[in-house]
N, C-alpha and C. Protein backbone atom coordinates (compact mmCIF):
# COMPACT_ATOMS: atom_id res chain seq x y z
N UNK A 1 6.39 29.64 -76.89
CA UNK A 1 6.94 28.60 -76.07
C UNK A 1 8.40 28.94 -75.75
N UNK A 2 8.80 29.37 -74.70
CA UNK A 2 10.48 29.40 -74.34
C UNK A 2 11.12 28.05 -74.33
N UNK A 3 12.18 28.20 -74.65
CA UNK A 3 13.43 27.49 -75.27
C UNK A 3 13.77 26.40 -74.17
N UNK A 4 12.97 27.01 -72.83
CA UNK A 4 13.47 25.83 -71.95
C UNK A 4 12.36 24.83 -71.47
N UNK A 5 11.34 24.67 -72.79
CA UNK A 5 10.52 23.72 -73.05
C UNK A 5 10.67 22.97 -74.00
N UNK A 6 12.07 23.57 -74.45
CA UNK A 6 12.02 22.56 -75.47
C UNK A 6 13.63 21.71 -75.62
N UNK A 7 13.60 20.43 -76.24
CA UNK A 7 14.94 19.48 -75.84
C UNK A 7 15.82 19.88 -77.06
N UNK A 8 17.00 19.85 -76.91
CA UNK A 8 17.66 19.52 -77.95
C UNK A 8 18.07 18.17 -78.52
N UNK A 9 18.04 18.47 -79.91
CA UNK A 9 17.82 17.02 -80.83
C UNK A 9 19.09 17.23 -81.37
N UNK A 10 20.07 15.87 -81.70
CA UNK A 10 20.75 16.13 -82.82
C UNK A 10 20.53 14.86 -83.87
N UNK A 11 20.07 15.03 -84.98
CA UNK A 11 19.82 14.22 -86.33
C UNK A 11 21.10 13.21 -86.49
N UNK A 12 21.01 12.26 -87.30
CA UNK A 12 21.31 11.41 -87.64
C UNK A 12 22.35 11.93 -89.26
N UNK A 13 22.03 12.98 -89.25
CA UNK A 13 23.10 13.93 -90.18
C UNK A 13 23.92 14.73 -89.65
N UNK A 14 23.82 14.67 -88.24
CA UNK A 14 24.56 15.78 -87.43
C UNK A 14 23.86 17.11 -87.23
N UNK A 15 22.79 17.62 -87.62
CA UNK A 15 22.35 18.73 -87.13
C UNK A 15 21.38 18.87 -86.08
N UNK A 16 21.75 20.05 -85.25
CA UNK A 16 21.77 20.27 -83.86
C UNK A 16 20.53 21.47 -84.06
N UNK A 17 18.96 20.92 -83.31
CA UNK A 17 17.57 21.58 -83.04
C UNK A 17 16.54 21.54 -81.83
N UNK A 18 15.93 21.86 -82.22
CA UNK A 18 15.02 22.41 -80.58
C UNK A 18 13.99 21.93 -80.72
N UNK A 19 13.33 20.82 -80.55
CA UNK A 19 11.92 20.80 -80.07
C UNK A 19 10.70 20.17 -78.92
N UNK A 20 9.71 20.59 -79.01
CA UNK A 20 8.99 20.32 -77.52
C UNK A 20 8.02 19.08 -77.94
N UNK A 21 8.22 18.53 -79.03
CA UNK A 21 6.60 17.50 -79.64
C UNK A 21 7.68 16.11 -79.50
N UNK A 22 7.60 15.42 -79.97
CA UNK A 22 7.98 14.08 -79.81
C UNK A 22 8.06 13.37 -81.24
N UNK A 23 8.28 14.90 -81.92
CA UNK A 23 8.37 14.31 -83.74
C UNK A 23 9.32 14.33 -83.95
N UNK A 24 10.14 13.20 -84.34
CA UNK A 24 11.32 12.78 -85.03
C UNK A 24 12.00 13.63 -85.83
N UNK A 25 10.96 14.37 -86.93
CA UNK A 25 11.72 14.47 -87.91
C UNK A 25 12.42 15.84 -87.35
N UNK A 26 13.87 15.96 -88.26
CA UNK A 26 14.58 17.18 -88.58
C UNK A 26 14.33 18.44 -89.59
N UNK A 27 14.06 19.50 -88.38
CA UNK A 27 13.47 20.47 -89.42
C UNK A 27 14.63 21.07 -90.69
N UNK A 28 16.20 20.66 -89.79
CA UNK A 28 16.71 21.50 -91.29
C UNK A 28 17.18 20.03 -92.03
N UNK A 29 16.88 18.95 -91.75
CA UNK A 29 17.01 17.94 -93.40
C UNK A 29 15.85 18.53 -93.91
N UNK A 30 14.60 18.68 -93.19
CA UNK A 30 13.36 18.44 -94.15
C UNK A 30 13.53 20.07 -95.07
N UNK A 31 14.29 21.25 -94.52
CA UNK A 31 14.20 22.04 -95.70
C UNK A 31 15.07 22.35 -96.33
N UNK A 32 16.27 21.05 -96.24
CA UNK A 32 17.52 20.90 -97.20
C UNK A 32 16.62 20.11 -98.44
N UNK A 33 15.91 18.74 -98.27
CA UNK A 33 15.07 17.91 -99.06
C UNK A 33 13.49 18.60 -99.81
N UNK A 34 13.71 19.92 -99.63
CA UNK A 34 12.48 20.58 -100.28
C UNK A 34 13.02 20.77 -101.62
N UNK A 35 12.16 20.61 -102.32
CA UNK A 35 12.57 20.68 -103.96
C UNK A 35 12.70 22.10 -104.15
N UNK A 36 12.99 22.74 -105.04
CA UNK A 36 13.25 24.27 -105.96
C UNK A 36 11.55 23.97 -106.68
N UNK A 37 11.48 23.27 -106.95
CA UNK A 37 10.37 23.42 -108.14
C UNK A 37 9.03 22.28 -108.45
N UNK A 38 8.10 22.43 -108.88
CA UNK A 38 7.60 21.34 -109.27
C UNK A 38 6.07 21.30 -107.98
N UNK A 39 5.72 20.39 -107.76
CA UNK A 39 4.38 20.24 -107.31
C UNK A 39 4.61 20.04 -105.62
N UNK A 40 5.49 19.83 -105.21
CA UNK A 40 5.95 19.29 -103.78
C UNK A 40 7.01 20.69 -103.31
N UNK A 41 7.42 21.35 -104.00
CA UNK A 41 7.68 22.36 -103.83
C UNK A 41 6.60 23.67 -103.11
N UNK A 42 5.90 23.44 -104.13
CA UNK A 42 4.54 24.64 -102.99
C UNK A 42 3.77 24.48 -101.60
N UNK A 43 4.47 23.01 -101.32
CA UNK A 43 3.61 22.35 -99.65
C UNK A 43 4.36 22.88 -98.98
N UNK A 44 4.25 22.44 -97.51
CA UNK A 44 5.12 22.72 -96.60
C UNK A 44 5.45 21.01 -96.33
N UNK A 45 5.97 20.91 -95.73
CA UNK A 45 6.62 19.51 -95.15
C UNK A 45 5.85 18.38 -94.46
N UNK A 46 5.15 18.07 -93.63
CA UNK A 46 3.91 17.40 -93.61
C UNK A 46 2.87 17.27 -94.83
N UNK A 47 2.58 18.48 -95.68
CA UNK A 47 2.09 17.98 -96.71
C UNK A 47 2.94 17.47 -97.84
N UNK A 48 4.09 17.64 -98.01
CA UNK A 48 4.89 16.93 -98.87
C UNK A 48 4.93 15.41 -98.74
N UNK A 49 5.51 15.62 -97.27
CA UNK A 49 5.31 13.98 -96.55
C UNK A 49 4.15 13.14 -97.49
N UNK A 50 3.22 13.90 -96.91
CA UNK A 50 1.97 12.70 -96.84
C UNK A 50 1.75 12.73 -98.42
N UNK A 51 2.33 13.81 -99.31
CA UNK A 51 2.09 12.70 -100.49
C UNK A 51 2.78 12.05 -100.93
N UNK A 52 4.67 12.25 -100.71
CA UNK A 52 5.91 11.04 -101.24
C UNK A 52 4.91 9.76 -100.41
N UNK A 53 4.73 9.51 -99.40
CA UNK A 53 4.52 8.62 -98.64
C UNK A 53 3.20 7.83 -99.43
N UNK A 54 2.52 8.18 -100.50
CA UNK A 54 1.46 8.16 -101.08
C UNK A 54 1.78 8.03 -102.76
N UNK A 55 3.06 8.20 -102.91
CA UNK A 55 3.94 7.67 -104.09
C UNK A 55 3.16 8.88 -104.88
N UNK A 56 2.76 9.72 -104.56
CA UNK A 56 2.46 11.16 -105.43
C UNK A 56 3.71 12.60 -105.15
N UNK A 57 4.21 12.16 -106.86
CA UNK A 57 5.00 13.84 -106.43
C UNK A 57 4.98 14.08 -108.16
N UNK A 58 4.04 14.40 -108.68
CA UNK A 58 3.65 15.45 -110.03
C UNK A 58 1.83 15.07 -110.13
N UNK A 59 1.90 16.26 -110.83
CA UNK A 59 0.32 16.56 -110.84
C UNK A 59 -0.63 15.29 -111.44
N UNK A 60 0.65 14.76 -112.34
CA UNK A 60 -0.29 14.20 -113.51
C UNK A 60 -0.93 12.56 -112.11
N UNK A 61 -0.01 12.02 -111.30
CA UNK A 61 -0.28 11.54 -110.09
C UNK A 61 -1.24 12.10 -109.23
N UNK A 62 -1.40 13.11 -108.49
CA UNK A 62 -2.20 13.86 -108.35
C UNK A 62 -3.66 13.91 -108.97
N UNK A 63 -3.99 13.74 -109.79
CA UNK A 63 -5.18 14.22 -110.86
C UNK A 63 -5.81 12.37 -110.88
N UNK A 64 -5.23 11.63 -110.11
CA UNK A 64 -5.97 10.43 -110.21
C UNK A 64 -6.76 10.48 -109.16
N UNK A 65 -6.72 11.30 -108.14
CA UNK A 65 -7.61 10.89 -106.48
C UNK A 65 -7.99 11.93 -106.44
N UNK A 66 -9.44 11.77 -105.72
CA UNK A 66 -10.02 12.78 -105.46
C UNK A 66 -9.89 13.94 -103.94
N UNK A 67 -10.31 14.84 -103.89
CA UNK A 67 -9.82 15.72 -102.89
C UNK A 67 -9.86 14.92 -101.68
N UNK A 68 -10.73 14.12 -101.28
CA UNK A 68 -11.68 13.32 -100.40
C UNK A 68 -9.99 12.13 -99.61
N UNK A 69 -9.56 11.33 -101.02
CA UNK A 69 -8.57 10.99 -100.70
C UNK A 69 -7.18 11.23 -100.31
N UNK A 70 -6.91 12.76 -100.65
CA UNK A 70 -6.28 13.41 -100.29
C UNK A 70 -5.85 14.18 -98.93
N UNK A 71 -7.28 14.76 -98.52
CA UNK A 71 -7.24 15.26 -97.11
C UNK A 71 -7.48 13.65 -96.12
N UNK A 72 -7.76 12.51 -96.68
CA UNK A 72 -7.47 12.08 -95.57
C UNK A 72 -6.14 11.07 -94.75
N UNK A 73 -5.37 11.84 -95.89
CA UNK A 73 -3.53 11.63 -95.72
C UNK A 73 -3.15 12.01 -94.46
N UNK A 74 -2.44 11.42 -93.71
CA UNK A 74 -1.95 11.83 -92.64
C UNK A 74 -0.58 13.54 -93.25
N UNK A 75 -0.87 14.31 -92.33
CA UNK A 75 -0.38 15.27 -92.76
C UNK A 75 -0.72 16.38 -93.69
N UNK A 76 -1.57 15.44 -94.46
CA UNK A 76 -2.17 16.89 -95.69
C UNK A 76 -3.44 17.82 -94.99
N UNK A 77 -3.50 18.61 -95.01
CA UNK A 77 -4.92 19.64 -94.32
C UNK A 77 -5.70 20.04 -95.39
N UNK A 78 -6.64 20.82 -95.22
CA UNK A 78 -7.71 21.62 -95.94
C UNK A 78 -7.04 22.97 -96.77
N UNK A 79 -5.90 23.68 -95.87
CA UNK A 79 -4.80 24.49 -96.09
C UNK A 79 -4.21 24.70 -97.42
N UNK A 80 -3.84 23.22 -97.68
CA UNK A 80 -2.75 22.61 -98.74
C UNK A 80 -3.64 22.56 -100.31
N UNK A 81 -5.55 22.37 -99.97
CA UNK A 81 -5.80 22.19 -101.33
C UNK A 81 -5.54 23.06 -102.01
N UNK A 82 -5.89 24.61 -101.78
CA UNK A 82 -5.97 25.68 -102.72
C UNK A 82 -4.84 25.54 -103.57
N UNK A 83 -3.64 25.23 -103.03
CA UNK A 83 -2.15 24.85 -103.48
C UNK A 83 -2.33 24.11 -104.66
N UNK A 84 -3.03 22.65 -104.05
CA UNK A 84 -3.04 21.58 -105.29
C UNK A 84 -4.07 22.09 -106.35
N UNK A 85 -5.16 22.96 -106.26
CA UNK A 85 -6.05 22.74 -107.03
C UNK A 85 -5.35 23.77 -108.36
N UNK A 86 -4.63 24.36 -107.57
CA UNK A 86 -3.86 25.26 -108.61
C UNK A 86 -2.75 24.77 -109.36
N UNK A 87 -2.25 23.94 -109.00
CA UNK A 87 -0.68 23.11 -109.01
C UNK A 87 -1.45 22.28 -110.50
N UNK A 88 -2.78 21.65 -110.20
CA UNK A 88 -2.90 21.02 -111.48
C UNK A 88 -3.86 21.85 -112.46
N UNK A 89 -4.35 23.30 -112.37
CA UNK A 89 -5.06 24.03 -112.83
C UNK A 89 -4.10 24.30 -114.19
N UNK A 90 -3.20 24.37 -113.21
CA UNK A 90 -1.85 25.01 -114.35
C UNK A 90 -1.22 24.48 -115.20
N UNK A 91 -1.91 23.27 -115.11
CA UNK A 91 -1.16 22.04 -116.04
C UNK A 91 -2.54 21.61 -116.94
N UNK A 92 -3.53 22.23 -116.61
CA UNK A 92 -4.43 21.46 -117.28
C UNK A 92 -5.76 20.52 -116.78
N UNK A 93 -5.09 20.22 -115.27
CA UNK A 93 -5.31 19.02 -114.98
C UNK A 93 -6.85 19.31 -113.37
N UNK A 94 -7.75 18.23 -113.00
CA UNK A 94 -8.37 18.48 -111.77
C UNK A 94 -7.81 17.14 -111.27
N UNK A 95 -8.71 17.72 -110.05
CA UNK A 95 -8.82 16.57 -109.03
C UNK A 95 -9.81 15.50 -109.70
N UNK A 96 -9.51 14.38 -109.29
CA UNK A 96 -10.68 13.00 -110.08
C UNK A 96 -11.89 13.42 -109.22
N UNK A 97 -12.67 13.14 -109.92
CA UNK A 97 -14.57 12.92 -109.72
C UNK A 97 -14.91 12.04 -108.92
């Protein structure tokens, strides 16, 4: 897509971006607000979203819903499980039954 399809945005933090969709959010808050570590760390940003937004951010949260409830989060994909199934593999933990 060339650059002159797309608008410039400036955030509500002051930073100055490019895009052609009609999504609000700011791509460099959202990868200033990416964690270093932990379970929300291995998503990308839409799937992070859709699980803060879902009051899930550690596995042991996670390990209460099943995959079923998960993909049908706005934002989370099919993409993102391999991520989670590992995220709580490593802890011990599955997806609920």
């Amino acid at each position: 897509m060339a650059d002159s399809d797309k608008n410039l945005r400036i955030c509500s933090q002051g930073h100055r971006y490019y895009k052609s969709s009609d999504c609000p959010v700011c791509p460099i808050c959202e990868q200033e607000r990416k964690p270093n570590n932990g379970l929300l760390s291995k998503l990308g940003a839409p799937a992070r979203r859709a699980l803060e937004n879902k009051g899930i951010t550690t596995v042991q949260q996670l390990s209460q819903f099943n995959e079923a409830d998960i993909l049908k989060l706005h934002g989370m994909g099919p993409g993102s499980l391999p991520k989670l199934r590992e995220a709580l593999k490593t802890e011990g933990l599955s997806f609920k039954d």
